[in-house]
C-alpha atoms as a PDB file:
ATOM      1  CA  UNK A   1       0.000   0.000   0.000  1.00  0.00           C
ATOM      2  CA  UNK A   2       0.885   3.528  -1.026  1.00  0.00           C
ATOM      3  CA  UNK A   3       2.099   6.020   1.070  1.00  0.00           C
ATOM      4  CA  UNK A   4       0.930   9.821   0.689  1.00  0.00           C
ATOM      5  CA  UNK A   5       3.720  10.720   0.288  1.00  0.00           C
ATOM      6  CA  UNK A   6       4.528   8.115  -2.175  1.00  0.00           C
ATOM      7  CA  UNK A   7       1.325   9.442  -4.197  1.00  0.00           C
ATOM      8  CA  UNK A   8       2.430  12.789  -4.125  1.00  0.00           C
ATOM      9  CA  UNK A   9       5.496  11.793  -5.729  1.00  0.00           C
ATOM     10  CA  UNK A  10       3.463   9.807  -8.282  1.00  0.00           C
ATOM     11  CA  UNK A  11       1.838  12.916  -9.406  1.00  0.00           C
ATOM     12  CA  UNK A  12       5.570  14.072 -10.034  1.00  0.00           C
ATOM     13  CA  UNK A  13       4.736  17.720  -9.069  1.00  0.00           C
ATOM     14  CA  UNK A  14       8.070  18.591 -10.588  1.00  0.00           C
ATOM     15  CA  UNK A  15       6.348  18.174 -14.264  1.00  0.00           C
ATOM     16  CA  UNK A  16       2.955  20.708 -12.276  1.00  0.00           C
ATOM     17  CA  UNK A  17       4.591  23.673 -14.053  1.00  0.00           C
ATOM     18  CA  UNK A  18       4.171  22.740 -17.528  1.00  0.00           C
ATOM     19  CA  UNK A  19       0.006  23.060 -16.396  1.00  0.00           C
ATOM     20  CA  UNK A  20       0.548  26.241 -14.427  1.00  0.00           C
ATOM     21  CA  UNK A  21       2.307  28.205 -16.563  1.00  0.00           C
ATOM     22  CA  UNK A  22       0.042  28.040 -19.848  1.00  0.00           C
ATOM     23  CA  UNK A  23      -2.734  28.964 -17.699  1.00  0.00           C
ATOM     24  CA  UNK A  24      -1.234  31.728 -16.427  1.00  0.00           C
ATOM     25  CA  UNK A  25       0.230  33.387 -19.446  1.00  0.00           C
ATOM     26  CA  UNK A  26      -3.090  32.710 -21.399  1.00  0.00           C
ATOM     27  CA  UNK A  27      -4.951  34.888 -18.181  1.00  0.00           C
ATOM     28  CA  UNK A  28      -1.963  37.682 -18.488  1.00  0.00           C
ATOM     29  CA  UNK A  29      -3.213  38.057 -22.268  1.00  0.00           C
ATOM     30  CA  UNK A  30      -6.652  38.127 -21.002  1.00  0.00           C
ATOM     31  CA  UNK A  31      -5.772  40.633 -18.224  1.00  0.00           C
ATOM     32  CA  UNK A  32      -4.299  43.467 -21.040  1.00  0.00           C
ATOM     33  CA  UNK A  33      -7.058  42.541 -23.652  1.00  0.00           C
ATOM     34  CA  UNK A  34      -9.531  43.515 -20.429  1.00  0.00           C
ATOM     35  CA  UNK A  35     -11.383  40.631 -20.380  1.00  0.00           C
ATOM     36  CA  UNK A  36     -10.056  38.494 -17.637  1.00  0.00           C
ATOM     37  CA  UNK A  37     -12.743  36.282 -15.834  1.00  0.00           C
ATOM     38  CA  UNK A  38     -11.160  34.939 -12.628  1.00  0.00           C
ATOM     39  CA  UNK A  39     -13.492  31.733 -11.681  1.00  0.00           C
ATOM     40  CA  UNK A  40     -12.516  30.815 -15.607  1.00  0.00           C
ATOM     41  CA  UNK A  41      -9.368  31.259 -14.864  1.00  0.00           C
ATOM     42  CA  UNK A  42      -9.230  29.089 -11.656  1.00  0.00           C
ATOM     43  CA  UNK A  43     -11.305  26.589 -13.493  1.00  0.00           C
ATOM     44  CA  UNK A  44      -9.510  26.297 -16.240  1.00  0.00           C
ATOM     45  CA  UNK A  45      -6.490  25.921 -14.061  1.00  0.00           C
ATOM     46  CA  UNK A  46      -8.043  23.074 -11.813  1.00  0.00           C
ATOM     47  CA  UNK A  47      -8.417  21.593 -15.751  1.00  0.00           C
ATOM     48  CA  UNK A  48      -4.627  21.840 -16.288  1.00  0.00           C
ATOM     49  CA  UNK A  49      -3.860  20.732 -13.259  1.00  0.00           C
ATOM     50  CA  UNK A  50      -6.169  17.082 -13.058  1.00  0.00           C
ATOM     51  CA  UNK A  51      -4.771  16.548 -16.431  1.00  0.00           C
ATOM     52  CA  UNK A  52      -1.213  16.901 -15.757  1.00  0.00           C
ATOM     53  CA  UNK A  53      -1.530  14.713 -13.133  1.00  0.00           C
ATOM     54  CA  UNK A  54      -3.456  12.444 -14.691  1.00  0.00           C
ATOM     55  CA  UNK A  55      -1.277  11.740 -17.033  1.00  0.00           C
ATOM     56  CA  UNK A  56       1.718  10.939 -14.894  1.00  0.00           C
ATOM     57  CA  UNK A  57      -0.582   8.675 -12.807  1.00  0.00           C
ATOM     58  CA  UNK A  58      -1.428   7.058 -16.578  1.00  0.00           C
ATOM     59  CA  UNK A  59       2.183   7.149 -17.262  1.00  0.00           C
ATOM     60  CA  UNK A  60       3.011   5.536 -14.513  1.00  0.00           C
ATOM     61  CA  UNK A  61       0.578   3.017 -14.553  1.00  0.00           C
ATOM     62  CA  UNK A  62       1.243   2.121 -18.281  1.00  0.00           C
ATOM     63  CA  UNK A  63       4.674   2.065 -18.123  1.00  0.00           C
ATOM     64  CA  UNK A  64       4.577  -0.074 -15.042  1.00  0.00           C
ATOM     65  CA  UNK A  65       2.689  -3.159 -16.880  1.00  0.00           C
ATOM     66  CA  UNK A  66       4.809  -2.945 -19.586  1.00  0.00           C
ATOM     67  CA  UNK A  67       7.497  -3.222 -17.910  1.00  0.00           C
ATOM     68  CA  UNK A  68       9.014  -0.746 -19.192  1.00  0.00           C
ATOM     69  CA  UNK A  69       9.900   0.908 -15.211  1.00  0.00           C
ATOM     70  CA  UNK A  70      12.098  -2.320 -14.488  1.00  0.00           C
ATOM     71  CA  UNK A  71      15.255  -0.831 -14.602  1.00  0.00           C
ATOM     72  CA  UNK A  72      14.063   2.961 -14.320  1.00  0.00           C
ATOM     73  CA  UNK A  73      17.099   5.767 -13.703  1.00  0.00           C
ATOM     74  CA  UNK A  74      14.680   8.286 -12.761  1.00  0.00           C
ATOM     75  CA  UNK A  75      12.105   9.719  -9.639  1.00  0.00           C
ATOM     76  CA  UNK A  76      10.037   6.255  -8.192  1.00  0.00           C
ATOM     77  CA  UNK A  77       6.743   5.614  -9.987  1.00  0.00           C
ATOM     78  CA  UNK A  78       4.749   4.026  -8.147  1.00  0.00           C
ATOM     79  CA  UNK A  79       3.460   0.334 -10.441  1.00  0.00           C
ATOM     80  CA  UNK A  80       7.320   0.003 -11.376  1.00  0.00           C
ATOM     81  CA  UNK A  81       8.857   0.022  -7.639  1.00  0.00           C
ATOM     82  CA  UNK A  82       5.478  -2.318  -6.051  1.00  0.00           C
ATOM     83  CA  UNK A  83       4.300   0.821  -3.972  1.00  0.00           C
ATOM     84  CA  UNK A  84       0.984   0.609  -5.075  1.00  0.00           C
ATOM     85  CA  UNK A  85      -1.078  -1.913  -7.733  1.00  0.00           C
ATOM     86  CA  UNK A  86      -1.704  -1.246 -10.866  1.00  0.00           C
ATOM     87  CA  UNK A  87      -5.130  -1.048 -10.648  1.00  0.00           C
ATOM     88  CA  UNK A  88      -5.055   1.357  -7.854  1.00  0.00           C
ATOM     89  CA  UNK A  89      -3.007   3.920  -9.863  1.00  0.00           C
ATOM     90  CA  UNK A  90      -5.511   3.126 -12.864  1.00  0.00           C
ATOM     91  CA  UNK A  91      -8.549   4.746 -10.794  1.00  0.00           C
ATOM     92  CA  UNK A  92      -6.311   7.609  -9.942  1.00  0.00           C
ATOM     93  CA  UNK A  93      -5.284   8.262 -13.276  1.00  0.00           C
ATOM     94  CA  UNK A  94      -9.172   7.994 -14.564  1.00  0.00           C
ATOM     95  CA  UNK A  95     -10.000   9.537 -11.959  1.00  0.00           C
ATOM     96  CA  UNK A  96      -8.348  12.980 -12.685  1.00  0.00           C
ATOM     97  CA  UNK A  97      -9.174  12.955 -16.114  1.00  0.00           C
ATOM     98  CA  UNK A  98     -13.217  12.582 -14.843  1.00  0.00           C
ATOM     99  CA  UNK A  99     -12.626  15.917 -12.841  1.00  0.00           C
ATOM    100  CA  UNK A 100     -10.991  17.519 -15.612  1.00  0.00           C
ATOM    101  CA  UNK A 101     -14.047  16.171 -18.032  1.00  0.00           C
ATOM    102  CA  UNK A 102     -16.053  17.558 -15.429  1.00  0.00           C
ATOM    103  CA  UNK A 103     -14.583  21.527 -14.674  1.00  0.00           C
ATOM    104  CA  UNK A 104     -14.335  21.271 -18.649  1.00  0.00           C
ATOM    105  CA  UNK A 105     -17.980  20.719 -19.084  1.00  0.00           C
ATOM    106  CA  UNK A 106     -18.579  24.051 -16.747  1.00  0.00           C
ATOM    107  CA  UNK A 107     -16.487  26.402 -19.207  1.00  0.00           C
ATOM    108  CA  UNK A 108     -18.615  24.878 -22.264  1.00  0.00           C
ATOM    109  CA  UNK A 109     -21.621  25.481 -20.741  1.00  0.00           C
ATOM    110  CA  UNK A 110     -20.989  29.079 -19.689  1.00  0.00           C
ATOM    111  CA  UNK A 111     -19.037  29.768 -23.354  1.00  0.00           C
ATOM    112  CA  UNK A 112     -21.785  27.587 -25.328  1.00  0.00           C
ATOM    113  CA  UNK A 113     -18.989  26.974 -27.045  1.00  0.00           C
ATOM    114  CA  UNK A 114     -19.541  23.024 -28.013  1.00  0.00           C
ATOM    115  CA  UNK A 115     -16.364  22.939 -30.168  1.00  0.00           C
ATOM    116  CA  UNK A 116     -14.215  22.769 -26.720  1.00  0.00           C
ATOM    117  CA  UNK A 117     -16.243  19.487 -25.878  1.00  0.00           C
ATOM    118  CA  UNK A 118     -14.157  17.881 -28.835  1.00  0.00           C
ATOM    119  CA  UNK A 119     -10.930  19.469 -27.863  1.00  0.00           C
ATOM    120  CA  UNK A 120     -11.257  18.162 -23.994  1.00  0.00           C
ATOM    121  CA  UNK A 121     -11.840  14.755 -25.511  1.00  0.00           C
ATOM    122  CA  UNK A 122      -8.700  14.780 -27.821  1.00  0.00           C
ATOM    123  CA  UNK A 123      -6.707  16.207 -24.689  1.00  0.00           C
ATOM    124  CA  UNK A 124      -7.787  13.274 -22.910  1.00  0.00           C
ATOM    125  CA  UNK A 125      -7.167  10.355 -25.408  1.00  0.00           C
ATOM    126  CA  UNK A 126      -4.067  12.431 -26.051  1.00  0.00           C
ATOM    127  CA  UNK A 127      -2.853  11.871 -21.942  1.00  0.00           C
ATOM    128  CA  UNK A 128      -4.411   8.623 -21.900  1.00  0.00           C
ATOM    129  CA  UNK A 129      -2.293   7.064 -25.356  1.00  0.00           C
ATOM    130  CA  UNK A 130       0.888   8.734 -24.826  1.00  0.00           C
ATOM    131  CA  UNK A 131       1.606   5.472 -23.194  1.00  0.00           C
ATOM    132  CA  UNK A 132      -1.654   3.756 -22.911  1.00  0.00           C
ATOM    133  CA  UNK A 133      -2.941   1.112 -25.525  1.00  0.00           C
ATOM    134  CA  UNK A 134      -2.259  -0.966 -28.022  1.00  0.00           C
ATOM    135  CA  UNK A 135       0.112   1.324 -29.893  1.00  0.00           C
ATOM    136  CA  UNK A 136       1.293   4.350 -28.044  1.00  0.00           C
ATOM    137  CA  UNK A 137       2.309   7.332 -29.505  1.00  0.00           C
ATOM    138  CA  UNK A 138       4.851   8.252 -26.969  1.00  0.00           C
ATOM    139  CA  UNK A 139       6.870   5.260 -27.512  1.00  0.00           C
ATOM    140  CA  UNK A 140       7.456   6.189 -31.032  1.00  0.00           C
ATOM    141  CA  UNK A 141       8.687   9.633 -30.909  1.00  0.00           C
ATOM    142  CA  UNK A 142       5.438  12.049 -30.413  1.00  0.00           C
ATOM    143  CA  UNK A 143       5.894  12.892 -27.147  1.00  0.00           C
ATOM    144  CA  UNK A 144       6.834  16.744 -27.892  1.00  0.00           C
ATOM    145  CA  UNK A 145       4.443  17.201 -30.174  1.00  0.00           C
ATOM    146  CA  UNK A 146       1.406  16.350 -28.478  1.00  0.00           C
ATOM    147  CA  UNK A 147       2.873  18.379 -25.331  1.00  0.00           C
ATOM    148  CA  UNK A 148       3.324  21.036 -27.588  1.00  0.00           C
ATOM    149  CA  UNK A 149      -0.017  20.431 -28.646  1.00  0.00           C
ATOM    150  CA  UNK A 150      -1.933  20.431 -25.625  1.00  0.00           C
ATOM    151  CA  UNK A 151       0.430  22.042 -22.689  1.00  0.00           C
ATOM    152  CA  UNK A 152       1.344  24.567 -25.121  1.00  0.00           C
ATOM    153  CA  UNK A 153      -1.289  25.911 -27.946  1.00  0.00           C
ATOM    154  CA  UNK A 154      -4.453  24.431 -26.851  1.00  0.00           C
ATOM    155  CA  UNK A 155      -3.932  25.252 -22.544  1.00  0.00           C
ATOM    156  CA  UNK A 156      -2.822  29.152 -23.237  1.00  0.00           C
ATOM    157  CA  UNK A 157      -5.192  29.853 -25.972  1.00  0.00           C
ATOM    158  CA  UNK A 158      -8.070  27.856 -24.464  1.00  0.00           C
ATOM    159  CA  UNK A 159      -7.810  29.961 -21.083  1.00  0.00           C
ATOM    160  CA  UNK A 160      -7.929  33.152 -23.064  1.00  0.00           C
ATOM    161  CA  UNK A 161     -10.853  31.859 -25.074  1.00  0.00           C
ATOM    162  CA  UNK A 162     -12.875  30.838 -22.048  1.00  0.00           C
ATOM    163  CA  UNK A 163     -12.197  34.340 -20.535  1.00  0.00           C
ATOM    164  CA  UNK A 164     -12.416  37.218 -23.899  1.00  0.00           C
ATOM    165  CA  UNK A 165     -15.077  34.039 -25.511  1.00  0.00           C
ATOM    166  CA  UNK A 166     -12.919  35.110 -28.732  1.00  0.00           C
ATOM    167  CA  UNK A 167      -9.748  33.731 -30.230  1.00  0.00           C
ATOM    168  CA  UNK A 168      -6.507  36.235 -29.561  1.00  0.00           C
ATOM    169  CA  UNK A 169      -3.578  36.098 -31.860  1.00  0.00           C
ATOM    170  CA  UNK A 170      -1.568  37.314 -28.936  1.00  0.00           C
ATOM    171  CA  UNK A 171      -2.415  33.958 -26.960  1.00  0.00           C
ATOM    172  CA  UNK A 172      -1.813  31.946 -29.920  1.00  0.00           C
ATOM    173  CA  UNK A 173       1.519  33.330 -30.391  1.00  0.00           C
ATOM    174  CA  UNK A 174       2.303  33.374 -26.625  1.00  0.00           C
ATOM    175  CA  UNK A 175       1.478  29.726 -26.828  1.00  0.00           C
ATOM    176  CA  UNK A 176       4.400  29.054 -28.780  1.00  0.00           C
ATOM    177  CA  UNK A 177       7.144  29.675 -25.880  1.00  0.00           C
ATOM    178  CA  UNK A 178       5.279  28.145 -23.337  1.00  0.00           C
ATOM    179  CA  UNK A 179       4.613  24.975 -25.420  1.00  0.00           C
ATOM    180  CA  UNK A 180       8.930  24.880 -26.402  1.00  0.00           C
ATOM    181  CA  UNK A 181       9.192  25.020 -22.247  1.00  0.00           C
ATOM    182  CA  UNK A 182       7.254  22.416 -21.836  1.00  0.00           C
ATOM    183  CA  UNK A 183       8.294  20.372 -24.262  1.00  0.00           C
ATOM    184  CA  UNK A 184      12.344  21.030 -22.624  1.00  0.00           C
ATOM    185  CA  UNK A 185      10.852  18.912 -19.693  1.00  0.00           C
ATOM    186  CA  UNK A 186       9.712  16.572 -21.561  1.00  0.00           C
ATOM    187  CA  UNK A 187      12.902  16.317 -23.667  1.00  0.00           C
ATOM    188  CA  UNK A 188      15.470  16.019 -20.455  1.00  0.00           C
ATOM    189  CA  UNK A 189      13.330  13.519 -19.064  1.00  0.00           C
ATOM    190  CA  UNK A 190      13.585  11.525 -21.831  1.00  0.00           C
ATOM    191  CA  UNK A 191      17.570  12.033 -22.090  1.00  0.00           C
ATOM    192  CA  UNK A 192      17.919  10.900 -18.898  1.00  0.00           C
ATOM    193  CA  UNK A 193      15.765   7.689 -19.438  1.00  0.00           C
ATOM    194  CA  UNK A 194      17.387   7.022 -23.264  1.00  0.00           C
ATOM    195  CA  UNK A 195      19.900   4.165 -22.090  1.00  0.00           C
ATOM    196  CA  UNK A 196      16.913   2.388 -20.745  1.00  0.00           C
ATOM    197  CA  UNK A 197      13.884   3.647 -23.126  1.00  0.00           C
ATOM    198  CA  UNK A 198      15.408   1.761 -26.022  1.00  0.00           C
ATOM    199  CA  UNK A 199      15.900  -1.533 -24.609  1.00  0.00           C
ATOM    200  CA  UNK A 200      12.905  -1.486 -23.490  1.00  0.00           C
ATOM    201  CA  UNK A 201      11.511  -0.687 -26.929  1.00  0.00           C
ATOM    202  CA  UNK A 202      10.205   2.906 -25.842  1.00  0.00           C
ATOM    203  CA  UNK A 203      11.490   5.095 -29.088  1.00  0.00           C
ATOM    204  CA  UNK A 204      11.029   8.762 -27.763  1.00  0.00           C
ATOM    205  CA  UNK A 205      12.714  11.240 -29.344  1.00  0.00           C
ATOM    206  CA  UNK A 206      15.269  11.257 -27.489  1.00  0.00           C
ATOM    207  CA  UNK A 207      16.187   7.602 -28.699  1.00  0.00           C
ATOM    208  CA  UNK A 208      15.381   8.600 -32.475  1.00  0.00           C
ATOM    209  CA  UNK A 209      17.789  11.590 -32.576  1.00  0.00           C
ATOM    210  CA  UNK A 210      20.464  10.493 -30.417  1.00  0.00           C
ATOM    211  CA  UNK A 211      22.427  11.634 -27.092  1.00  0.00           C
ATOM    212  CA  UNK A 212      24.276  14.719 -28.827  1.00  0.00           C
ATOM    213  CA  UNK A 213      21.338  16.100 -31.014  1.00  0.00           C
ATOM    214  CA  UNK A 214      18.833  15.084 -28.257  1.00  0.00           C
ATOM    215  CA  UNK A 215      21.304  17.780 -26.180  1.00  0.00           C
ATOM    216  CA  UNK A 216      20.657  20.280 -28.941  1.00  0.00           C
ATOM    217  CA  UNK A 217      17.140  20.391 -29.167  1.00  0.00           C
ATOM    218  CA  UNK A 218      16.371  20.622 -25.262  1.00  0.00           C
ATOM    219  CA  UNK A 219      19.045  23.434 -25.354  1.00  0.00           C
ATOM    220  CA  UNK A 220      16.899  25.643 -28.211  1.00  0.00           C
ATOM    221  CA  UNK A 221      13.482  24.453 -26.120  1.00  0.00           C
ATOM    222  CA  UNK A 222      14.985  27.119 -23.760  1.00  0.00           C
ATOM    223  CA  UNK A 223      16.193  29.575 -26.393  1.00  0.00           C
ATOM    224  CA  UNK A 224      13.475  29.799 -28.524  1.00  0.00           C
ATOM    225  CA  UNK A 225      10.828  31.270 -25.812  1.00  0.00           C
ATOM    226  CA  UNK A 226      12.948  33.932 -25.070  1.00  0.00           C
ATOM    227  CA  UNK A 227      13.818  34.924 -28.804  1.00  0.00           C
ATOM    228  CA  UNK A 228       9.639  34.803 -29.279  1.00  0.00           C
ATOM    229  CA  UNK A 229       9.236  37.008 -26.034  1.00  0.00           C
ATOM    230  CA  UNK A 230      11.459  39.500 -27.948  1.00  0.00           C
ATOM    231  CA  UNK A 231       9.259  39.519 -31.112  1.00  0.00           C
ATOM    232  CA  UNK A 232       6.109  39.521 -29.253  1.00  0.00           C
ATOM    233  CA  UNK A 233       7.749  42.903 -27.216  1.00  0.00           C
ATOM    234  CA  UNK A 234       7.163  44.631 -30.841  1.00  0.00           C
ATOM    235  CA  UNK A 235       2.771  44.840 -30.167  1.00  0.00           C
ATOM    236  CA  UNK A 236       3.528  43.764 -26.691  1.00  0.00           C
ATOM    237  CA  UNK A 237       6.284  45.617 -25.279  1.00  0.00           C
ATOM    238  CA  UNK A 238       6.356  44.603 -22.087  1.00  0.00           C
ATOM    239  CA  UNK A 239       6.076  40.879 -22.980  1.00  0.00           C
ATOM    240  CA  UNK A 240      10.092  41.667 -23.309  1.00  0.00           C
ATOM    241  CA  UNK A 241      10.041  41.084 -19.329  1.00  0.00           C
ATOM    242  CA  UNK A 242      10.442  37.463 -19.745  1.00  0.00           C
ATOM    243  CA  UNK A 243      13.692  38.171 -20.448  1.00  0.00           C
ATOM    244  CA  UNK A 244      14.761  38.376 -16.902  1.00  0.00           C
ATOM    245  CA  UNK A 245      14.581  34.769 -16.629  1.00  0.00           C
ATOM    246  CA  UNK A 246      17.619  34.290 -19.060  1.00  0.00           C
ATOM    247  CA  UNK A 247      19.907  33.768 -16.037  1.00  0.00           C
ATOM    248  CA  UNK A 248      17.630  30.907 -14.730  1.00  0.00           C
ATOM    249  CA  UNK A 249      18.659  28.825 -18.055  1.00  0.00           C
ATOM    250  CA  UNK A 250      21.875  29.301 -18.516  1.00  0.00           C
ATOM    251  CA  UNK A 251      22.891  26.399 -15.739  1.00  0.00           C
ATOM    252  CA  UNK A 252      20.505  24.060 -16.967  1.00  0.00           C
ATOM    253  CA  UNK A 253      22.172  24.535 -20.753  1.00  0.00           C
ATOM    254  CA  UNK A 254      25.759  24.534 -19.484  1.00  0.00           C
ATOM    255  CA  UNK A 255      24.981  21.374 -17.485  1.00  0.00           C
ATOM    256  CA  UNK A 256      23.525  19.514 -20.634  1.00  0.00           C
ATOM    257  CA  UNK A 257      26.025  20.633 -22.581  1.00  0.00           C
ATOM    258  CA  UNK A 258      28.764  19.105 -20.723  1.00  0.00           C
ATOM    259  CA  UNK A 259      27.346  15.931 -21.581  1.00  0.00           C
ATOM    260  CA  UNK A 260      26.269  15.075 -18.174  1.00  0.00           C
ATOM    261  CA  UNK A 261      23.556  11.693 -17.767  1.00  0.00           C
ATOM    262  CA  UNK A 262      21.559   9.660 -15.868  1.00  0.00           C
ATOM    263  CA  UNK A 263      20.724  10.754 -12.090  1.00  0.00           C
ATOM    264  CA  UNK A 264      22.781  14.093 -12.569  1.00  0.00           C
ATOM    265  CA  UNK A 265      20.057  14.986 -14.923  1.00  0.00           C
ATOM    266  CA  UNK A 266      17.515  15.158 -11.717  1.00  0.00           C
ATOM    267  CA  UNK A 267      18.904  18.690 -10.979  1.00  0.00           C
ATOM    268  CA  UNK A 268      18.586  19.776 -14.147  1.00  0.00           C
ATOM    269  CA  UNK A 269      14.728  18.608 -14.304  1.00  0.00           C
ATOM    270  CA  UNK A 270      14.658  20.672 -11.432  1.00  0.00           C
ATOM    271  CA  UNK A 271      16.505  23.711 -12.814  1.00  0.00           C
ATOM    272  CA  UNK A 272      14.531  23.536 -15.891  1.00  0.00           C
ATOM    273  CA  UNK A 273      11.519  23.883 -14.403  1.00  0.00           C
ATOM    274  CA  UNK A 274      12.590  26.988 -12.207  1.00  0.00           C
ATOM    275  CA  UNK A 275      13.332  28.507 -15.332  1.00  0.00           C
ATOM    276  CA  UNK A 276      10.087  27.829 -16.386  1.00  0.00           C
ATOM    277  CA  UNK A 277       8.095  29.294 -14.002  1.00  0.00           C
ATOM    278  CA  UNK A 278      10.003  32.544 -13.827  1.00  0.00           C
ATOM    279  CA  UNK A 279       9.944  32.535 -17.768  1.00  0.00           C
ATOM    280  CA  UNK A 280       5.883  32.138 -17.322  1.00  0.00           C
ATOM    281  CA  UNK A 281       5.573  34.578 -14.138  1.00  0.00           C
ATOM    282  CA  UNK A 282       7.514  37.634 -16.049  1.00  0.00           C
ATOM    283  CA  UNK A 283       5.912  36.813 -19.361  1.00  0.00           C
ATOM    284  CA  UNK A 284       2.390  36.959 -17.816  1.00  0.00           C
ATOM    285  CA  UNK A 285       3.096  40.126 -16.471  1.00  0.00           C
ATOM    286  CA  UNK A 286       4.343  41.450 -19.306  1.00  0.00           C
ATOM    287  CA  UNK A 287       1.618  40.332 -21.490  1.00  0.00           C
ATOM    288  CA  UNK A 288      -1.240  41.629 -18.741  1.00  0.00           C
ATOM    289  CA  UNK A 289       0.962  45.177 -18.782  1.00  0.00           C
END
């Protein structure tokens, strides 16, 4: 039997970020257009949030029967180490994704916009087969995409929608840095997990493109947002205060860059997603300014 603890660290709340910050910078675009809606805002947080979690919980949980957890180098999951049964961490993962159904409904209902309905369900089959089923897409190279997807375009611009009811090319093109930070967690997670993803027959990308390149792309996932903050800074001027967070990534890039691995890359999970919040606190500022 589980711990609480143990659960908590199930939910990896390391990885939380990556549902926090697209919420926030999507409400910092509704905040300058004038149009921000609080109990939306929350709402469509609490959405985020039960689907992040969710999917680590499904994560773990498919992963776990797999097999694929059997020799992990990463955090404890929770089917993989014994701490809890599979079906256990099955009804937690399901059940997240019912609240999320659920708060989703509410912003439909209050936008009437039925569209969203269809969107909620794709960003739940998305969370459920990134390792779930028959065929998973995460296990052959996806992964970023569909975060990209979902934790980027979708979770900013959606929390604007809900709030102005109107699509914003500002949130659309604030979605792109916050879905290239996301995707960086993604990315070092997966370079810290390549020596045993590919045994195991799990082809992320980081397995596709290789240690070195692998290294490359999670170092422009924390490059790019900051070079989009700039451009944005042209209608948005003071969307150039996400700059400020530079400082936060230049560890994080040094330490990949030295070709460190395994465990070592814990810290720079870690550092990564400091970098992400303060990228998503000064750009949601700058974008409500």
């Amino acid at each position: 039997m589980a711990t609480p603890s143990q659960w908590i660290a199930g939910a990896r709340p390391r990885t939380l970020p990556a549902a926090v910050v697209p919420v926030a910078v999507g409400t910092g675009v509704a905040i300058g257009d004038d149009g921000a809606v609080w109990w939306r805002a929350l709402l469509a947080l609490f959405v985020a949030l039960a689907l992040q979690v969710g999917v680590n919980y499904s994560n773990d949980y498919s992963d776990g029967v797999r097999g694929t957890d059997d020799q992990r180098v990463g955090p404890m999951r929770l089917v993989g180490s014994g701490a809890a049964a599979p079906r256990q961490v099955l009804a937690a993962a399901l059940g997240c994704f019912a609240a999320a159904a659920v708060a989703g409904l509410a912003l439909v209902l209050v936008t009437r916009a039925w569209w969203l309905l269809a969107v909620g369900a794709l960003a739940i089959a998305a969370a459920w087969f990134y390792t779930g089923g028959s065929r998973p897409y995460g296990y052959r190279a996806l992964g970023e995409l569909s975060v990209f997807v979902f934790f980027g375009l979708v979770a900013t611009a959606g929390t604007t929608f809900v709030q102005l009811e109107r699509l914003s090319w500002t949130a659309l093109a604030a979605s792109v840095p916050v879905g290239l930070l996301a995707c960086a967690m993604l990315v070092i997670n997966n370079l810290r997990d390549i020596t045993t993803d590919g045994p195991a027959g799990k082809r992320t990308m980081a397995v596709v493109l290789g240690d070195s390149r692998t290294r490359v792309l999670y170092t422009l996932c924390l490059v790019l947002p900051l070079a989009v903050a700039l451009v944005m800074a042209v209608w948005r001027p003071f969307a150039a205060l996400a700059i400020l967070s530079a400082p936060l990534a230049i560890a994080p890039v040094l330490f990949v860059g030295r070709g460190i691995t395994g465990p070592a890359l814990i810290a720079t999970l870690q550092q990564t997603g400091r970098f992400q919040l303060a990228f998503g606190l000064l750009f949601t500022v700058g974008l409500a300014l």
